[in-house]
N, C-alpha and C. Protein backbone atom coordinates (compact mmCIF):
# COMPACT_ATOMS: atom_id res chain seq x y z
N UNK A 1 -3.33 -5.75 21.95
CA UNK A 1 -4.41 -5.05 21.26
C UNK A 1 -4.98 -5.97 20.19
N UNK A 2 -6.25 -6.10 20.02
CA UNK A 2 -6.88 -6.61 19.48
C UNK A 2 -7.30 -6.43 17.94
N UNK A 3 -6.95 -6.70 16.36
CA UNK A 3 -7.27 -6.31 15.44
C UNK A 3 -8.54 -6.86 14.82
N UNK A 4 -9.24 -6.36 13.61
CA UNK A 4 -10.28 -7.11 13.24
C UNK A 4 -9.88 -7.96 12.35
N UNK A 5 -10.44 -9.73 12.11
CA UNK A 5 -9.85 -10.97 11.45
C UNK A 5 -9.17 -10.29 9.88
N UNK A 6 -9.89 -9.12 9.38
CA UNK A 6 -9.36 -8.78 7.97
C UNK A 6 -8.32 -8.31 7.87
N UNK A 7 -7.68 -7.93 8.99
CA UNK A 7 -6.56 -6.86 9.38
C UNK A 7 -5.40 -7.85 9.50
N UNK A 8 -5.05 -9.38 10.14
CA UNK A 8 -4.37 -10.10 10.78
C UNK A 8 -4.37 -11.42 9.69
N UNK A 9 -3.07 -11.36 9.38
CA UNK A 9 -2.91 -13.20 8.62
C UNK A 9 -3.30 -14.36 9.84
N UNK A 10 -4.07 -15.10 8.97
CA UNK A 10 -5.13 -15.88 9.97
C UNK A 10 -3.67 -16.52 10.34
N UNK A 11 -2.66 -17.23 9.44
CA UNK A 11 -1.65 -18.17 8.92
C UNK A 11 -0.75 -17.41 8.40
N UNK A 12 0.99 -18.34 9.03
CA UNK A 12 2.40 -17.48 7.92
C UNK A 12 2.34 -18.29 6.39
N UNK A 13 2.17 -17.37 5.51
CA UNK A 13 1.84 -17.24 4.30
C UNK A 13 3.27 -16.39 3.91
N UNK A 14 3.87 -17.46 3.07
CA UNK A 14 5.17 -16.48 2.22
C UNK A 14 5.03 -16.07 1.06
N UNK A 15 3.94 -15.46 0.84
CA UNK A 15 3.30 -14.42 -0.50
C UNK A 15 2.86 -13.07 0.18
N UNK A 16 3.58 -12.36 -0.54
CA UNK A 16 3.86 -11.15 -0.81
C UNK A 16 2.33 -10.42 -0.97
N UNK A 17 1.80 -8.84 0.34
CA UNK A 17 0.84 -8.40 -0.16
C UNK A 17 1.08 -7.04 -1.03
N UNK A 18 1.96 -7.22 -2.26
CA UNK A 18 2.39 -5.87 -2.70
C UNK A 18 1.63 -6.17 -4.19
N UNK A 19 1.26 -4.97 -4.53
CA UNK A 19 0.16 -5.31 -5.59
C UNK A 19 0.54 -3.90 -6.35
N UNK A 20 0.41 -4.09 -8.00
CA UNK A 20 0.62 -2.87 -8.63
C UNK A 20 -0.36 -2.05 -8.70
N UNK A 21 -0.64 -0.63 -8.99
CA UNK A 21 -1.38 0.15 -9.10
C UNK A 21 -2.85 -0.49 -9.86
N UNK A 22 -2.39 -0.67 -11.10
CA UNK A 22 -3.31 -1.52 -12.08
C UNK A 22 -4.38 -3.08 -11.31
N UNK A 23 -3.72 -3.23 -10.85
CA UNK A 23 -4.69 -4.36 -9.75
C UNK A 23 -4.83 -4.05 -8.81
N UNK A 24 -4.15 -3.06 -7.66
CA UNK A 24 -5.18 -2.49 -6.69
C UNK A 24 -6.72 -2.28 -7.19
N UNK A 25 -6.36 -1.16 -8.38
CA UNK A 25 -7.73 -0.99 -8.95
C UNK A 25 -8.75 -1.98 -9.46
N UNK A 26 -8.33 -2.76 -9.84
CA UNK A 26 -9.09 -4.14 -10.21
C UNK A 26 -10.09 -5.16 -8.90
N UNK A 27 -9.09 -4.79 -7.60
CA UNK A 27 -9.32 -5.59 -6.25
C UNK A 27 -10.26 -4.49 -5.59
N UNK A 28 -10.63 -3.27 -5.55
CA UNK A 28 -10.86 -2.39 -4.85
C UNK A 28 -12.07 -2.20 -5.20
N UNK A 29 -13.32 -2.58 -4.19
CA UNK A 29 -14.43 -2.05 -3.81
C UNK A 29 -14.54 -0.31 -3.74
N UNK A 30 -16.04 -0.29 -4.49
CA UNK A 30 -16.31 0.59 -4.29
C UNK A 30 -16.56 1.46 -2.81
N UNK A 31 -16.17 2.77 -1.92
CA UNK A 31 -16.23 2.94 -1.18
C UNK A 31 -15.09 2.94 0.13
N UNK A 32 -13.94 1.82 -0.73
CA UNK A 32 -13.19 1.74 0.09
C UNK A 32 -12.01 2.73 0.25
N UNK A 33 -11.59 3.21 1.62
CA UNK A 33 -10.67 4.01 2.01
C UNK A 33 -8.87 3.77 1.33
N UNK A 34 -7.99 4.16 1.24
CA UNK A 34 -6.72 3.78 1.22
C UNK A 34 -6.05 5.16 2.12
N UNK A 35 -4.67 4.46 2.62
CA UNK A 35 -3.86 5.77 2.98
C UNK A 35 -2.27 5.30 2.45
N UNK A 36 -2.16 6.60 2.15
CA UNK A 36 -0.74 7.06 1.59
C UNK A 36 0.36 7.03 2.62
N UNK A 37 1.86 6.33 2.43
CA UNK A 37 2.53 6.24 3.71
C UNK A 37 4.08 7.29 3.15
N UNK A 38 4.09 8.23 3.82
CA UNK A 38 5.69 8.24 3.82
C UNK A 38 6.65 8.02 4.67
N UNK A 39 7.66 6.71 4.52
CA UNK A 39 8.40 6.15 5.86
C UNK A 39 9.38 7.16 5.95
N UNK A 40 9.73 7.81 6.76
CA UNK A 40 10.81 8.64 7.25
C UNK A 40 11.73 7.45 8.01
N UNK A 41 12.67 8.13 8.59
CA UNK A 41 13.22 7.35 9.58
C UNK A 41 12.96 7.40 11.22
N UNK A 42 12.01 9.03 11.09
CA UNK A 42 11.76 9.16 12.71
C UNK A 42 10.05 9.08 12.85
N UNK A 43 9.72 9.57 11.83
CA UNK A 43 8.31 9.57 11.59
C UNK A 43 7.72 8.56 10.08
N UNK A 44 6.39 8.15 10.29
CA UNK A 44 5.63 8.25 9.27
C UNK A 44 4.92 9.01 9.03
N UNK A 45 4.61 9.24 7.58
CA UNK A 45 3.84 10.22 7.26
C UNK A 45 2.63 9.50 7.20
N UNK A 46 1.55 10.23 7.30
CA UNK A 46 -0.16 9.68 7.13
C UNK A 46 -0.88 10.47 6.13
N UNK A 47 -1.58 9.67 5.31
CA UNK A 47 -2.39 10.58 4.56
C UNK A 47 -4.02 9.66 4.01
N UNK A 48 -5.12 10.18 4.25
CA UNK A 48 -5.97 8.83 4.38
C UNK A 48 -7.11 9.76 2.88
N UNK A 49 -7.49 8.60 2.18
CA UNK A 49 -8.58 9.03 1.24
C UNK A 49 -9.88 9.06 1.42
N UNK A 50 -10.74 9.89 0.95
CA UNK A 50 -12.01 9.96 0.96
C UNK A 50 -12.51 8.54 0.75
N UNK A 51 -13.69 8.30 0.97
CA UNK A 51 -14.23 6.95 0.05
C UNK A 51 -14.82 7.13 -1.04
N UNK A 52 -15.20 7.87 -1.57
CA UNK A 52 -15.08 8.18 -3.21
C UNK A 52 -13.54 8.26 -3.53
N UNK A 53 -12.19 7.86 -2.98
CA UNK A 53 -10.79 7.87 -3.30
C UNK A 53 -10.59 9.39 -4.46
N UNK A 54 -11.15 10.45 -4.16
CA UNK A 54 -11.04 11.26 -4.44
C UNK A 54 -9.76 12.21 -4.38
N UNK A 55 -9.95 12.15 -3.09
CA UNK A 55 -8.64 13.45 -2.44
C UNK A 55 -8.03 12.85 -0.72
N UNK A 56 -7.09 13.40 -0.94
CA UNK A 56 -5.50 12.53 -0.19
C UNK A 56 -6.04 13.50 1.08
N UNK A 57 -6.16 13.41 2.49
CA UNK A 57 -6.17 14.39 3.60
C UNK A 57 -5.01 13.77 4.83
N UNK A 58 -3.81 14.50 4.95
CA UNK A 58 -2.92 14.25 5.84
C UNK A 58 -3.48 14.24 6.98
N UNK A 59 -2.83 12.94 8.08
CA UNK A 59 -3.33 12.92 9.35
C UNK A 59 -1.77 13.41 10.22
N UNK A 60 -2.40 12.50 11.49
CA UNK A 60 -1.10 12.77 12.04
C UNK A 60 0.16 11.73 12.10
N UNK A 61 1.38 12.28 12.29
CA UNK A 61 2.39 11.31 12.00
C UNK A 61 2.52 10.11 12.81
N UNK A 62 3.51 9.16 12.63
CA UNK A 62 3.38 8.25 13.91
C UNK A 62 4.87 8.34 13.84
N UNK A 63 5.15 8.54 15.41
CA UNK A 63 6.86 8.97 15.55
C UNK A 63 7.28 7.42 15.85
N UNK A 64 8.02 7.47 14.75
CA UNK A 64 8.94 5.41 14.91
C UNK A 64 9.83 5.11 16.49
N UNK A 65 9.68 4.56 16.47
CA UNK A 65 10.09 3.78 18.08
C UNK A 65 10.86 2.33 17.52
N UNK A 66 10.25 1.10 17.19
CA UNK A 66 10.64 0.11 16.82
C UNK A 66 9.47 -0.30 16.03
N UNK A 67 10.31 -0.81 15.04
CA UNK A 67 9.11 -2.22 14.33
C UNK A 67 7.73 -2.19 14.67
N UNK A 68 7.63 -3.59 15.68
CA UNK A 68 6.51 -3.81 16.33
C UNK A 68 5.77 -2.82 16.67
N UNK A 69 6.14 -1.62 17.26
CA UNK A 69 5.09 -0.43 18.07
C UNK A 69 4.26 0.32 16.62
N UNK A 70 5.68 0.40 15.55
CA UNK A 70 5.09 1.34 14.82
C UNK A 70 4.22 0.48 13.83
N UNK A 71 4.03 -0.78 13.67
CA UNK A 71 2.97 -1.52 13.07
C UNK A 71 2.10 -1.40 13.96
N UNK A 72 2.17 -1.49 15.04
CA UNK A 72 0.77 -1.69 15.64
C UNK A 72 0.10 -0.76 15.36
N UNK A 73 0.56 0.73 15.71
CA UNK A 73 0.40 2.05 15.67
C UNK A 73 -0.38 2.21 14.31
N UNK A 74 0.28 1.89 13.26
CA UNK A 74 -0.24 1.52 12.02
C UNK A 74 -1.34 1.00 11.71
N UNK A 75 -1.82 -0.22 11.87
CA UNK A 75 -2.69 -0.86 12.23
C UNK A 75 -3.67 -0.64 12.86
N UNK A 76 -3.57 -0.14 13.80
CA UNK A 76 -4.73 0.83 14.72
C UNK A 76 -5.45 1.44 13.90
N UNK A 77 -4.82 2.63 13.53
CA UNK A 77 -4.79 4.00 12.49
C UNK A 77 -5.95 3.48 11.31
N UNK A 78 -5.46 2.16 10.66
CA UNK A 78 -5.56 1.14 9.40
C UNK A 78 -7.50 1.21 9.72
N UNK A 79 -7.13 0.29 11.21
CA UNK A 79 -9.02 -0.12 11.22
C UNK A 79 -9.70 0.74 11.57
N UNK A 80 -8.83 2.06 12.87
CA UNK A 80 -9.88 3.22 13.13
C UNK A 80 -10.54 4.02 11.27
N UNK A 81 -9.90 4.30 10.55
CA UNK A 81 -10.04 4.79 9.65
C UNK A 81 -10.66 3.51 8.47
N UNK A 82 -10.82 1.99 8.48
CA UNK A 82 -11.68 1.02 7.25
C UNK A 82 -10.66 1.24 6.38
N UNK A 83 -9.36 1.12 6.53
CA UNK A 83 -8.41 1.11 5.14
C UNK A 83 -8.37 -0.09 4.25
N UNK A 84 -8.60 0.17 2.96
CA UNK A 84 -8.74 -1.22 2.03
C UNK A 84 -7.03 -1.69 1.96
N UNK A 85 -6.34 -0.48 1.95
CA UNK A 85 -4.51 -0.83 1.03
C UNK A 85 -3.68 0.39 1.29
N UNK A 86 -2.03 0.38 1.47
CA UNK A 86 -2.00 1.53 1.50
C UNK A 86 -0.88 1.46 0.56
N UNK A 87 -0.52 2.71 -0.29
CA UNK A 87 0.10 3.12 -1.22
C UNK A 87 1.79 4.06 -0.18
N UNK A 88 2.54 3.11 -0.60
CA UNK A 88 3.96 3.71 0.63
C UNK A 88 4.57 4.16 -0.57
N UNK A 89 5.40 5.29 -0.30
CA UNK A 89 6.14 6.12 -1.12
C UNK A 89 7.50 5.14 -1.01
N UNK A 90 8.19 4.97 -2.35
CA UNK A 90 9.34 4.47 -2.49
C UNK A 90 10.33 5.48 -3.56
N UNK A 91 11.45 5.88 -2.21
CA UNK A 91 12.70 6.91 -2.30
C UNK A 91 13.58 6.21 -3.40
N UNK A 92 12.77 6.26 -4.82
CA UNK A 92 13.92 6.19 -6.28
C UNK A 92 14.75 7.02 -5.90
N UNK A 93 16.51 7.04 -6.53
CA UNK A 93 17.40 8.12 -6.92
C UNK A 93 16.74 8.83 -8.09
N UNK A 94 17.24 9.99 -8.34
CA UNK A 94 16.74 10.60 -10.01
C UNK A 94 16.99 9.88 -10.79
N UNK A 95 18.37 9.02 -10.53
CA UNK A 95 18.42 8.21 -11.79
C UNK A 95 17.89 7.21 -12.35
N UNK A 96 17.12 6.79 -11.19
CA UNK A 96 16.21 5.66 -11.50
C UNK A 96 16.73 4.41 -10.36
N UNK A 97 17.64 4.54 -9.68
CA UNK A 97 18.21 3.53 -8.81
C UNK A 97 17.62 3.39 -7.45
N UNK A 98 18.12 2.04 -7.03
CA UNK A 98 17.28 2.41 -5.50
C UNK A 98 18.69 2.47 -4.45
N UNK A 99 18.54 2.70 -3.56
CA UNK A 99 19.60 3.12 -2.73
C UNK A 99 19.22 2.71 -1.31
N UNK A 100 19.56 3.21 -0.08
CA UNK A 100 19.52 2.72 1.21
C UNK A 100 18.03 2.41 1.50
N UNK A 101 17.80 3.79 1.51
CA UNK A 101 16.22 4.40 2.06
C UNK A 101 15.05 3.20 1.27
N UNK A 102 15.22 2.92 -0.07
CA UNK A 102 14.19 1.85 -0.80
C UNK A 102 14.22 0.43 -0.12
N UNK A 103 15.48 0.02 -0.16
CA UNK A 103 15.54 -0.82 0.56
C UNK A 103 15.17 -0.71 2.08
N UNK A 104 15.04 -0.24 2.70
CA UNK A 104 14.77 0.11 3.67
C UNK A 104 13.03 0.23 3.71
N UNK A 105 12.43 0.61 2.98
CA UNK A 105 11.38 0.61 2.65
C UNK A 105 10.93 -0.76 2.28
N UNK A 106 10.89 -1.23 1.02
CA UNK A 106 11.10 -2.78 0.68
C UNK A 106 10.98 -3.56 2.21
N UNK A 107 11.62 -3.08 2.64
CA UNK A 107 11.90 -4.25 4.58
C UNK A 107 10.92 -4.03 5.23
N UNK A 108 10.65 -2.99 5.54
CA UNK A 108 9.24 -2.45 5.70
C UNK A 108 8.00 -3.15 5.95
N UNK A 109 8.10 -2.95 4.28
CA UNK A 109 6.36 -3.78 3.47
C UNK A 109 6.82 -5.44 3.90
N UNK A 110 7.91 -5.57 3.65
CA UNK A 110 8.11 -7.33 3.66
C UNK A 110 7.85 -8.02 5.32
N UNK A 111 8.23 -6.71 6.39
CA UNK A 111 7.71 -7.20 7.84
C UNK A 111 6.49 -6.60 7.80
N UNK A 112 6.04 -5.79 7.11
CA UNK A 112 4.18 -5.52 7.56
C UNK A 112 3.30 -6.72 7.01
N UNK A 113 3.89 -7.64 5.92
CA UNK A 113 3.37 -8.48 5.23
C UNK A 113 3.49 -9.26 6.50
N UNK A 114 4.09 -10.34 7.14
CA UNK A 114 3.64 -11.27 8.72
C UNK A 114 2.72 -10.39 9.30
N UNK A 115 2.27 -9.20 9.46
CA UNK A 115 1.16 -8.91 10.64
C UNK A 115 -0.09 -8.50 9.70
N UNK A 116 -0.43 -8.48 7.98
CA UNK A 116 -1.73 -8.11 7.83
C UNK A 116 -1.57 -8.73 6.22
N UNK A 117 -2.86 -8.79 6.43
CA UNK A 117 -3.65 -9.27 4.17
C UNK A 117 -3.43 -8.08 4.04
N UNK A 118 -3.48 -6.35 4.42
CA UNK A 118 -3.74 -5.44 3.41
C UNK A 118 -2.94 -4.93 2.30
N UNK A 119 -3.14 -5.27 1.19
CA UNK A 119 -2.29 -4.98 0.22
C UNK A 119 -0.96 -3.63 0.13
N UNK A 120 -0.36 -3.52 -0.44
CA UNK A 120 0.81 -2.28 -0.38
C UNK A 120 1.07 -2.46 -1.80
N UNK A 121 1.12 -0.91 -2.54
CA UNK A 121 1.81 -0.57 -3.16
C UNK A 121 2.36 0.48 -3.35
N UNK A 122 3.93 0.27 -3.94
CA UNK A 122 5.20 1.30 -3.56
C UNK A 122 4.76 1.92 -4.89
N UNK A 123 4.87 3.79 -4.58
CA UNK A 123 4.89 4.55 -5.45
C UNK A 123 5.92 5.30 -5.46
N UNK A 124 6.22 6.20 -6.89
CA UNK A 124 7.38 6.28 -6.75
C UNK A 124 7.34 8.07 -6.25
N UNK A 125 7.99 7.97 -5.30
CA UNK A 125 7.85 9.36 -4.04
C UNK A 125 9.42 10.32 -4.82
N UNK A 126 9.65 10.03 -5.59
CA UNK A 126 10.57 11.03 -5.99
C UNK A 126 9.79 12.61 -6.29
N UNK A 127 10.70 13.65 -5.13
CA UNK A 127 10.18 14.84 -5.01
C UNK A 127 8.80 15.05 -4.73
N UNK A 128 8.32 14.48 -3.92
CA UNK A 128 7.44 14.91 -3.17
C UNK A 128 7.10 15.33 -1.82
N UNK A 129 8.46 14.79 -1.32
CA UNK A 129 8.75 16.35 -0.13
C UNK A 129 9.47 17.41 -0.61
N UNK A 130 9.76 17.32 -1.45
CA UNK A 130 10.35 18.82 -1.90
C UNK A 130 9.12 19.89 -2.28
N UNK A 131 7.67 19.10 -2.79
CA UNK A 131 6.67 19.48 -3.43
C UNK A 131 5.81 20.14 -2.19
N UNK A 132 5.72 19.18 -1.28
CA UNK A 132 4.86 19.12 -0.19
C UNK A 132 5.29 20.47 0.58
N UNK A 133 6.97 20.29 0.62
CA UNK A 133 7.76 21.64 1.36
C UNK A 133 7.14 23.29 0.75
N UNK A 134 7.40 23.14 -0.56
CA UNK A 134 7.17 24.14 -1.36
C UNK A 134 5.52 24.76 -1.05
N UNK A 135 4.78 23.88 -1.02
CA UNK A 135 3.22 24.24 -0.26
C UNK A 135 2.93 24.07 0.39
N UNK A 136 4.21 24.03 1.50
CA UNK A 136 4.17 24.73 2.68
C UNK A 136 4.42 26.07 2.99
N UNK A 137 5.22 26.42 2.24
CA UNK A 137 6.04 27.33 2.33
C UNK A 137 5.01 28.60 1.35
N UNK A 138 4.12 28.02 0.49
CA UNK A 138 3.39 29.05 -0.54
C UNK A 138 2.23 29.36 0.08
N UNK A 139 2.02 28.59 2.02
CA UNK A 139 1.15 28.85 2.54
C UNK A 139 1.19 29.34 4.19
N UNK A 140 2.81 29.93 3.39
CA UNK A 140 3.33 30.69 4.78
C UNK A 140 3.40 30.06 6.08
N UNK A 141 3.50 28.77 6.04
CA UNK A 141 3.94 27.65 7.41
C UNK A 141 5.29 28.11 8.05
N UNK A 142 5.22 28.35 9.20
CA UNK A 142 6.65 27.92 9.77
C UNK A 142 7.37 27.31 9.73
N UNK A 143 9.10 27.65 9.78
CA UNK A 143 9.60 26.81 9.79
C UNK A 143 9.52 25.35 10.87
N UNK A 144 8.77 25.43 12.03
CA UNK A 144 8.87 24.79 12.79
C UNK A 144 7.47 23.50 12.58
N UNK A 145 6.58 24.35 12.20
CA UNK A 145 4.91 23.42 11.61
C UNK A 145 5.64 23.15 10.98
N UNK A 146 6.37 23.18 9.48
CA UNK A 146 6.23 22.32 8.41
C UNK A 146 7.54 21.32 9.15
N UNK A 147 8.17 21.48 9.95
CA UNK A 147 8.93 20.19 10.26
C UNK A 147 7.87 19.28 10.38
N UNK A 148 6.95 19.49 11.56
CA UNK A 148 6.04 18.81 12.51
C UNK A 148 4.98 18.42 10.72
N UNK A 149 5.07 19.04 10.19
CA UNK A 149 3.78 18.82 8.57
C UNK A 149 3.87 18.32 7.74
N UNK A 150 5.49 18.05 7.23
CA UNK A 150 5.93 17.49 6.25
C UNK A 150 5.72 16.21 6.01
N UNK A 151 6.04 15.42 6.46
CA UNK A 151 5.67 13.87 6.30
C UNK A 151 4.99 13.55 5.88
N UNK A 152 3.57 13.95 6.33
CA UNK A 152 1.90 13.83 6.25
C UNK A 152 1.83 14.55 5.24
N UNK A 153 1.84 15.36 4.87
CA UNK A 153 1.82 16.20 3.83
C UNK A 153 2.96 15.66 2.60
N UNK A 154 3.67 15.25 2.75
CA UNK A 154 4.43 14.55 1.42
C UNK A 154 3.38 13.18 1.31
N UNK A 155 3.03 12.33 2.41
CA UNK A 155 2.29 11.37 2.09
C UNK A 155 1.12 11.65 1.27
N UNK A 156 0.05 12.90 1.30
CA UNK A 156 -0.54 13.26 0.47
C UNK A 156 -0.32 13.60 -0.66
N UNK A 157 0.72 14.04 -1.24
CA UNK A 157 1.20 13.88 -2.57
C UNK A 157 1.35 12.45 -3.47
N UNK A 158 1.59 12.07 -1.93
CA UNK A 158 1.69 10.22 -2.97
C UNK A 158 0.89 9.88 -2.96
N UNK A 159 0.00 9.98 -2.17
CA UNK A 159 -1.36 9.71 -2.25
C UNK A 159 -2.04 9.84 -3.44
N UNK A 160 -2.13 10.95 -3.36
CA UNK A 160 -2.97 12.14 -4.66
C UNK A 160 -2.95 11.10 -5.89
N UNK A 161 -1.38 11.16 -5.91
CA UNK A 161 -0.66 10.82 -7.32
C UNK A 161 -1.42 9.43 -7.45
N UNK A 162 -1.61 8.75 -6.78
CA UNK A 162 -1.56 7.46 -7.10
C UNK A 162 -3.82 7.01 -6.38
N UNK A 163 -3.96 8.19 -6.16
CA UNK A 163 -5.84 8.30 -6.84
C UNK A 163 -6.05 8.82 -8.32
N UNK A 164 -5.14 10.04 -8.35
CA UNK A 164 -5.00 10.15 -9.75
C UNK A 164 -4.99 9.04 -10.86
N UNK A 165 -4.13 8.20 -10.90
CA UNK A 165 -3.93 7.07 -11.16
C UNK A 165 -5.17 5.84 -11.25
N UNK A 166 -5.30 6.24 -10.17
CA UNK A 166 -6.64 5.04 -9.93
C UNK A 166 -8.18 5.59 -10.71
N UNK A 167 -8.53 7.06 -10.47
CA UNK A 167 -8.78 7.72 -11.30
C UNK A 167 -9.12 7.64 -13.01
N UNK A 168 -8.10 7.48 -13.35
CA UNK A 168 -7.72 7.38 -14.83
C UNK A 168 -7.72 6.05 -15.44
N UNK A 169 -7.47 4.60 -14.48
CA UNK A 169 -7.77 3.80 -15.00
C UNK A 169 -9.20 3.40 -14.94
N UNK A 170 -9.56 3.83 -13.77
CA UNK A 170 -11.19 3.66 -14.07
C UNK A 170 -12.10 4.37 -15.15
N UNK A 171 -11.81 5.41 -15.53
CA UNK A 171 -11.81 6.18 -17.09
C UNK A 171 -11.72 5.43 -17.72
N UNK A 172 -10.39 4.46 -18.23
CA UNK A 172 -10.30 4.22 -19.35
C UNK A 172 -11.00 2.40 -19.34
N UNK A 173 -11.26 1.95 -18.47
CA UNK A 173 -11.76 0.83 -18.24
C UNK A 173 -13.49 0.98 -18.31
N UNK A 174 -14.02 2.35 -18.13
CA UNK A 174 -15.29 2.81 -18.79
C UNK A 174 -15.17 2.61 -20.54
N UNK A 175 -14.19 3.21 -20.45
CA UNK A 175 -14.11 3.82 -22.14
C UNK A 175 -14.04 2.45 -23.21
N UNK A 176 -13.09 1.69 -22.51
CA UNK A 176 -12.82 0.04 -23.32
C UNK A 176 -14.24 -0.24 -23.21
N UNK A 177 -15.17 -0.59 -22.03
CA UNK A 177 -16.27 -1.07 -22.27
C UNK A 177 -17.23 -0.65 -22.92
N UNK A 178 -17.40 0.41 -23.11
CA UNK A 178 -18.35 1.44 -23.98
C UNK A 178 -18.00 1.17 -25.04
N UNK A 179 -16.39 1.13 -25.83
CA UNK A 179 -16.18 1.11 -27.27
C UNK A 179 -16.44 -0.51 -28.35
């Protein structure tokens, strides 16, 4: 399958495309899309933004197979939809520690980095499937939809969180220049 040149490292490049919130926003054209990822272990979650990066809208999941399939799968998803970056949820403990699942994540971004330039940054996804569950549940979902919903729908929470974010620094990057 064929990607577009923006999508594909022309060259292996051992720099890292993980970028903090604060410079996504700095790198990010006006207009441009992002999607929110939550890595499960059987699924990813999908969640893709307006281009005004307004509001988070869950798609559909991509059920993991291996590596390779589920980047491609990814990737697809990436150019059908003009994604500038995507924001992947990273499974902190409460206490602040990282544990299997982060790392696991971390591995992730570090093999999606050989197949694309598009930037990644890890947000921190603590309780947001618990959040996502809960409005499911305050919107009378089945138990069986919100299996099939959850993912995508937690990915929109991280999403959200982290337009919010983007949001607010563009506020205050008005406000510095004005003052």
């Amino acid at each position: 399958m064929g990607y577009p040149a923006s999508l594909l490292k022309i060259e292996s490049v051992n720099r890292m495309t993980v970028l903090s919130i604060e410079d996504l926003a700095s790198t990010l054209a006006s207009g441009q899309a992002i999607a929110g990822l939550d890595l499960g272990t059987k699924t990813i979650g999908i969640s893709v933004s307006d281009l005004g990066r307004r509001f988070a809208t869950p798609r559909d999941v991509i059920k993991r197979v291996k590596f390779g399939i589920d980047a491609e799968a990814l990737l697809t998803m990436a150019a059908k939809e003009k994604i500038a970056a995507f924001v992947i949820g990273l499974p902190i403990n409460m206490d602040g520690s990282e544990g299997p699942r982060a790392q696991a994540t971390r591995a992730f971004v570090r093999n999606m980095a050989q197949k694309t330039e598009l930037p990644f940054v890890y947000w921190d996804e603590r309780l947001s499937t618990v959040a996502a569950e809960r409005v499911l549940i305050e919107m009378d979902v089945s138990r069986k939809k919100r299996a099939d919903r959850i993912d995508s729908a937690a990915a929109s929470f991280i999403l959200q969180g982290a337009l919010d974010r983007l949001a607010s620094l563009a506020k205050d990057a008005i406000a510095d220049s004005a003052g």
